[in-house]
N, C-alpha and C. Protein backbone atom coordinates (compact mmCIF):
# COMPACT_ATOMS: atom_id res chain seq x y z
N UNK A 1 108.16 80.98 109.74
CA UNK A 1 109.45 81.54 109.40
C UNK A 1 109.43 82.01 107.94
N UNK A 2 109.92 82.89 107.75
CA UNK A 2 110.05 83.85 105.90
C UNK A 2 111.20 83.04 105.38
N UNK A 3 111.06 83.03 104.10
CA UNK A 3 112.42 82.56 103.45
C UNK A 3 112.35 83.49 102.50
N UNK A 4 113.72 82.90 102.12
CA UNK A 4 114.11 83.81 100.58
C UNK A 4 113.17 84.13 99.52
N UNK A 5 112.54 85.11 98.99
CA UNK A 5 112.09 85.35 98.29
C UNK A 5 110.61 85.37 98.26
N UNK A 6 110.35 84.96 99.63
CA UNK A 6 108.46 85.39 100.34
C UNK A 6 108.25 87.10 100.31
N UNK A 7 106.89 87.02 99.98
CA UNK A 7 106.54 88.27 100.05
C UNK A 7 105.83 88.46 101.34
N UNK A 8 106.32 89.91 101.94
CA UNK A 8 105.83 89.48 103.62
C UNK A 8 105.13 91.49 103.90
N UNK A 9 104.63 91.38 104.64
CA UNK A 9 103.60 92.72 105.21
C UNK A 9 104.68 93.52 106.08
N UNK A 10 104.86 94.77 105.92
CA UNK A 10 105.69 95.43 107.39
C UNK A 10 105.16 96.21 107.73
N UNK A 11 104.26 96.02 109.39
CA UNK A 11 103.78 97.02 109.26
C UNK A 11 104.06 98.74 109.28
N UNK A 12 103.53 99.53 109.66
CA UNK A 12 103.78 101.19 110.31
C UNK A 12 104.70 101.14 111.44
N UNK A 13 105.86 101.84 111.73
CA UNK A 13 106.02 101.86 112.93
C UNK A 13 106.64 100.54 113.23
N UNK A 14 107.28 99.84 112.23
CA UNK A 14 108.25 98.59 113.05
C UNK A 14 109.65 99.35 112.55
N UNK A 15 110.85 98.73 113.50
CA UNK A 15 111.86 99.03 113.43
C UNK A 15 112.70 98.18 112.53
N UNK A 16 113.44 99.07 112.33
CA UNK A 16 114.33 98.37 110.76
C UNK A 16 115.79 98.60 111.27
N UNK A 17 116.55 97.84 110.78
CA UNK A 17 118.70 98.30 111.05
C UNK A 17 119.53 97.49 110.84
N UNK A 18 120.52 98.30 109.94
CA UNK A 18 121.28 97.63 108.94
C UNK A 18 123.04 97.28 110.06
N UNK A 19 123.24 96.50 109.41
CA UNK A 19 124.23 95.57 110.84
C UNK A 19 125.30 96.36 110.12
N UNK A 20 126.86 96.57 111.27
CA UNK A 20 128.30 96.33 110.42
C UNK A 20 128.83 95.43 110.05
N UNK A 21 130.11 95.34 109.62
CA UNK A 21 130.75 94.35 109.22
C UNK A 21 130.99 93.35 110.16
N UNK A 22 130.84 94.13 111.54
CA UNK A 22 130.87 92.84 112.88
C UNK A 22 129.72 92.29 112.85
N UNK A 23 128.86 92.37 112.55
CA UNK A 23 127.43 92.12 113.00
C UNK A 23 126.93 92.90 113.93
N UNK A 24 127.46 93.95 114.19
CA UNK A 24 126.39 95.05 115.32
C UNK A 24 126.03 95.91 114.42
N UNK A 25 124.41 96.11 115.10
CA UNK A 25 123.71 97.27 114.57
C UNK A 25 124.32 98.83 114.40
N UNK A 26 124.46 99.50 112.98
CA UNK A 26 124.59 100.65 112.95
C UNK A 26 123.49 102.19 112.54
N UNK A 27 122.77 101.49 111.99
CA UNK A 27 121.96 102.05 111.43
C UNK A 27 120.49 101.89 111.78
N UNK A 28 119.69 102.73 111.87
CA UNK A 28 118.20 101.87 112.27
C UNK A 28 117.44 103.34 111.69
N UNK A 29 116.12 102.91 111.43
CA UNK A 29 115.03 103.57 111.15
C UNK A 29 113.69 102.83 111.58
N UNK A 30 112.72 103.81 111.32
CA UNK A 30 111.22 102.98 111.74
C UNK A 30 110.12 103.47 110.69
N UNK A 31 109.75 102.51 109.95
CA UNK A 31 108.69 102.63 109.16
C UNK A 31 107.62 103.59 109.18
N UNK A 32 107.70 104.44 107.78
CA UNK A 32 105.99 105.33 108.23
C UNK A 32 104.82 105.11 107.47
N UNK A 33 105.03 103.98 106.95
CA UNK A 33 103.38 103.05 106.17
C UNK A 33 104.26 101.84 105.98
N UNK A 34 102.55 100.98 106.27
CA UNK A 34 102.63 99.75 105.70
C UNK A 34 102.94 99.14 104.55
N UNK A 35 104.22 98.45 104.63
CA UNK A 35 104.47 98.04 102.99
C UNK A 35 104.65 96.51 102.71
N UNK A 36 104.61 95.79 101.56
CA UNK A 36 104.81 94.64 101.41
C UNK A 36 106.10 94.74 100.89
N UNK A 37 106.79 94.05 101.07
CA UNK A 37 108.30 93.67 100.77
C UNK A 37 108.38 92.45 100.40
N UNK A 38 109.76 92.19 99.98
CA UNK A 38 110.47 90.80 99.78
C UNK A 38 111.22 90.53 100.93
N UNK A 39 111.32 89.64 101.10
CA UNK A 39 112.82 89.15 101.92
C UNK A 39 114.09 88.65 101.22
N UNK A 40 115.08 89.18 101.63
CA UNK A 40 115.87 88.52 100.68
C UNK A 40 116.94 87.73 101.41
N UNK A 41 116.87 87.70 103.16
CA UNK A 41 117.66 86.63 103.39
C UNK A 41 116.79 86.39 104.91
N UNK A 42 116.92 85.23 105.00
CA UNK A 42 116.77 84.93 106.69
C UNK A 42 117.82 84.93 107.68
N UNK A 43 117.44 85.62 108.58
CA UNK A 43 118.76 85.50 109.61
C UNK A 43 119.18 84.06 110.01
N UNK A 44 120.43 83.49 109.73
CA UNK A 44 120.71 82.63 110.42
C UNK A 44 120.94 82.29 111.99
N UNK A 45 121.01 83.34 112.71
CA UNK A 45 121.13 83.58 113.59
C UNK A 45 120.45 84.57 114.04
N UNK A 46 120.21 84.56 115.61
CA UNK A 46 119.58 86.22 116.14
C UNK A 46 120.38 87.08 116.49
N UNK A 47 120.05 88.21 115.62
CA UNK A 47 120.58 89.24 115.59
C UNK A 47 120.94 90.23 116.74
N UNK A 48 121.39 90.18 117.69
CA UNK A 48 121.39 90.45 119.53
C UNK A 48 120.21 90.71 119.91
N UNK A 49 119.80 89.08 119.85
CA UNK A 49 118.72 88.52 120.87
C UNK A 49 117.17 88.62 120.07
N UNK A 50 117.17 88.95 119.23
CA UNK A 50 116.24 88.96 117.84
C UNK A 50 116.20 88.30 116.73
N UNK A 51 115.23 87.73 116.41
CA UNK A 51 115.26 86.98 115.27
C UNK A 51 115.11 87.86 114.26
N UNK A 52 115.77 87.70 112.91
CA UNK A 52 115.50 88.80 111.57
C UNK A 52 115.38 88.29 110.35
N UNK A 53 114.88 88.98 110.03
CA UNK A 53 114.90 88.54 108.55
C UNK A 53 115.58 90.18 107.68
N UNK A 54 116.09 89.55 106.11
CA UNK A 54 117.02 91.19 105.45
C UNK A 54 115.65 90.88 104.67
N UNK A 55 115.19 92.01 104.53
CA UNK A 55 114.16 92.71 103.33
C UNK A 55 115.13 94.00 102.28
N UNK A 56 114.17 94.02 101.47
CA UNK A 56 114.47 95.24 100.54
C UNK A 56 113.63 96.45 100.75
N UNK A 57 113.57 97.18 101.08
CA UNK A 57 112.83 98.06 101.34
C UNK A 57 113.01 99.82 100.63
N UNK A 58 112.16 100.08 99.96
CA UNK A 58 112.37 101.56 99.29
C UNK A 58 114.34 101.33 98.98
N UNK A 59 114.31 100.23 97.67
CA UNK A 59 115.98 100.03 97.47
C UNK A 59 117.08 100.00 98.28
N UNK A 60 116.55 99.21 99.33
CA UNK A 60 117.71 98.89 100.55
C UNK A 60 117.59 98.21 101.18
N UNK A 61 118.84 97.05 101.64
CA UNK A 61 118.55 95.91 102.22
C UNK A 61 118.01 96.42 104.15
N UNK A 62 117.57 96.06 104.58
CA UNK A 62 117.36 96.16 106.73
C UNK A 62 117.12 95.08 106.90
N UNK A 63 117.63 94.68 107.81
CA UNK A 63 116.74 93.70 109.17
C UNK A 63 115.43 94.14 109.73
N UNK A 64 114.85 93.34 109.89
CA UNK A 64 113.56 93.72 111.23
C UNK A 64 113.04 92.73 111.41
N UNK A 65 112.95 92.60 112.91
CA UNK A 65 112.40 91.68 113.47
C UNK A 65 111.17 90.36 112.76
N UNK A 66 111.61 89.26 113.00
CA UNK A 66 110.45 88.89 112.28
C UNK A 66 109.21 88.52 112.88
N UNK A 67 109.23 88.68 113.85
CA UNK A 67 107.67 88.56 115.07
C UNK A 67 106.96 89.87 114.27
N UNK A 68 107.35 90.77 113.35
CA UNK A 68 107.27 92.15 112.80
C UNK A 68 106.64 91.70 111.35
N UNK A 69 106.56 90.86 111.26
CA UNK A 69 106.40 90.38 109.30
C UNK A 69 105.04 89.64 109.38
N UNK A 70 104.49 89.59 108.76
CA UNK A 70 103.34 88.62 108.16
C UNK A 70 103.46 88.13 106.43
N UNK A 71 102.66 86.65 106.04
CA UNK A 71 103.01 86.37 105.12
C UNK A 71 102.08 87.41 104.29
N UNK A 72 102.58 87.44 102.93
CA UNK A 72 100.98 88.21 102.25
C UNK A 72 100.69 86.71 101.90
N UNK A 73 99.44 86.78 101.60
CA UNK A 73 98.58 85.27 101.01
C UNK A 73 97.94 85.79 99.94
N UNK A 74 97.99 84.56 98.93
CA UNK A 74 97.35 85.01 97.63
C UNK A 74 96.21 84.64 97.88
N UNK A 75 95.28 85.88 98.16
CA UNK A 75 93.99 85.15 98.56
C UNK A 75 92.51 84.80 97.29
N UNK A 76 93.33 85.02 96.45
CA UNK A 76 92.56 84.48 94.76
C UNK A 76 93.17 82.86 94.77
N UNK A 77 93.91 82.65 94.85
CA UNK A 77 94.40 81.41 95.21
C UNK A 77 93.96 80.75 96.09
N UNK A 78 93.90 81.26 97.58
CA UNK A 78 92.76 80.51 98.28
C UNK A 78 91.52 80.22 98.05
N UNK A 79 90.74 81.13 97.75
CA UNK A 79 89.55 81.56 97.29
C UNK A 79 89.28 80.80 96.90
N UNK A 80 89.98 80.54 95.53
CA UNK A 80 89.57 79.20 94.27
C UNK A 80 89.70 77.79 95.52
N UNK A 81 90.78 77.68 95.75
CA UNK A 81 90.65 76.27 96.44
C UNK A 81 90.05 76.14 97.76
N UNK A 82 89.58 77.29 97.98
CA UNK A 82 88.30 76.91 99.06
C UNK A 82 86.96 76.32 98.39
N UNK A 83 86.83 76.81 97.13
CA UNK A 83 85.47 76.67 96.36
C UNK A 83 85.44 75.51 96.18
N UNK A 84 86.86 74.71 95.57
CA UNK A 84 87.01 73.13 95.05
C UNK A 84 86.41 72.56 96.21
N UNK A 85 86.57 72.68 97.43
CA UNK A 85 86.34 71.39 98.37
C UNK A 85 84.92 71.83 98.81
């Protein structure tokens, strides 16, 4: 699960959409490169029938699915503590 302030992968081609004030989707778009983002909230709930997470994306909050996200990993950070053991 992403939380607040994880940095997460999106790929090409996932769907993005910004809710109304009811909580139904009004808005949607679909990604045309892979980007790393923030998250800046977790859905507390599923979003009709989807789990989400809100990212920032090119200065704007969306939803998208989070079966859609991967963590980024600091992999200099691993690296090193693979070497320790």
């Amino acid at each position: 699960m992403a939380n607040k302030g994880d940095l997460v992968y999106v790929p090409a081609e996932s769907q993005l959409w910004k809710l109304n004030e009811k909580g139904a989707p009004h808005k949607q778009k679909v990604t045309t490169k892979p980007q790393n983002v923030l998250v800046t909230s977790p859905s507390p709930h599923a979003s009709w029938g989807q789990q989400s997470v809100q990212v920032l994306i090119e200065g704007e909050y969306w939803f998208v699915n989070e079966r859609e996200v991967y963590p980024v990993r600091d992999n200099m950070k691993e690296a090193t503590n693979d070497q320790a053991s």
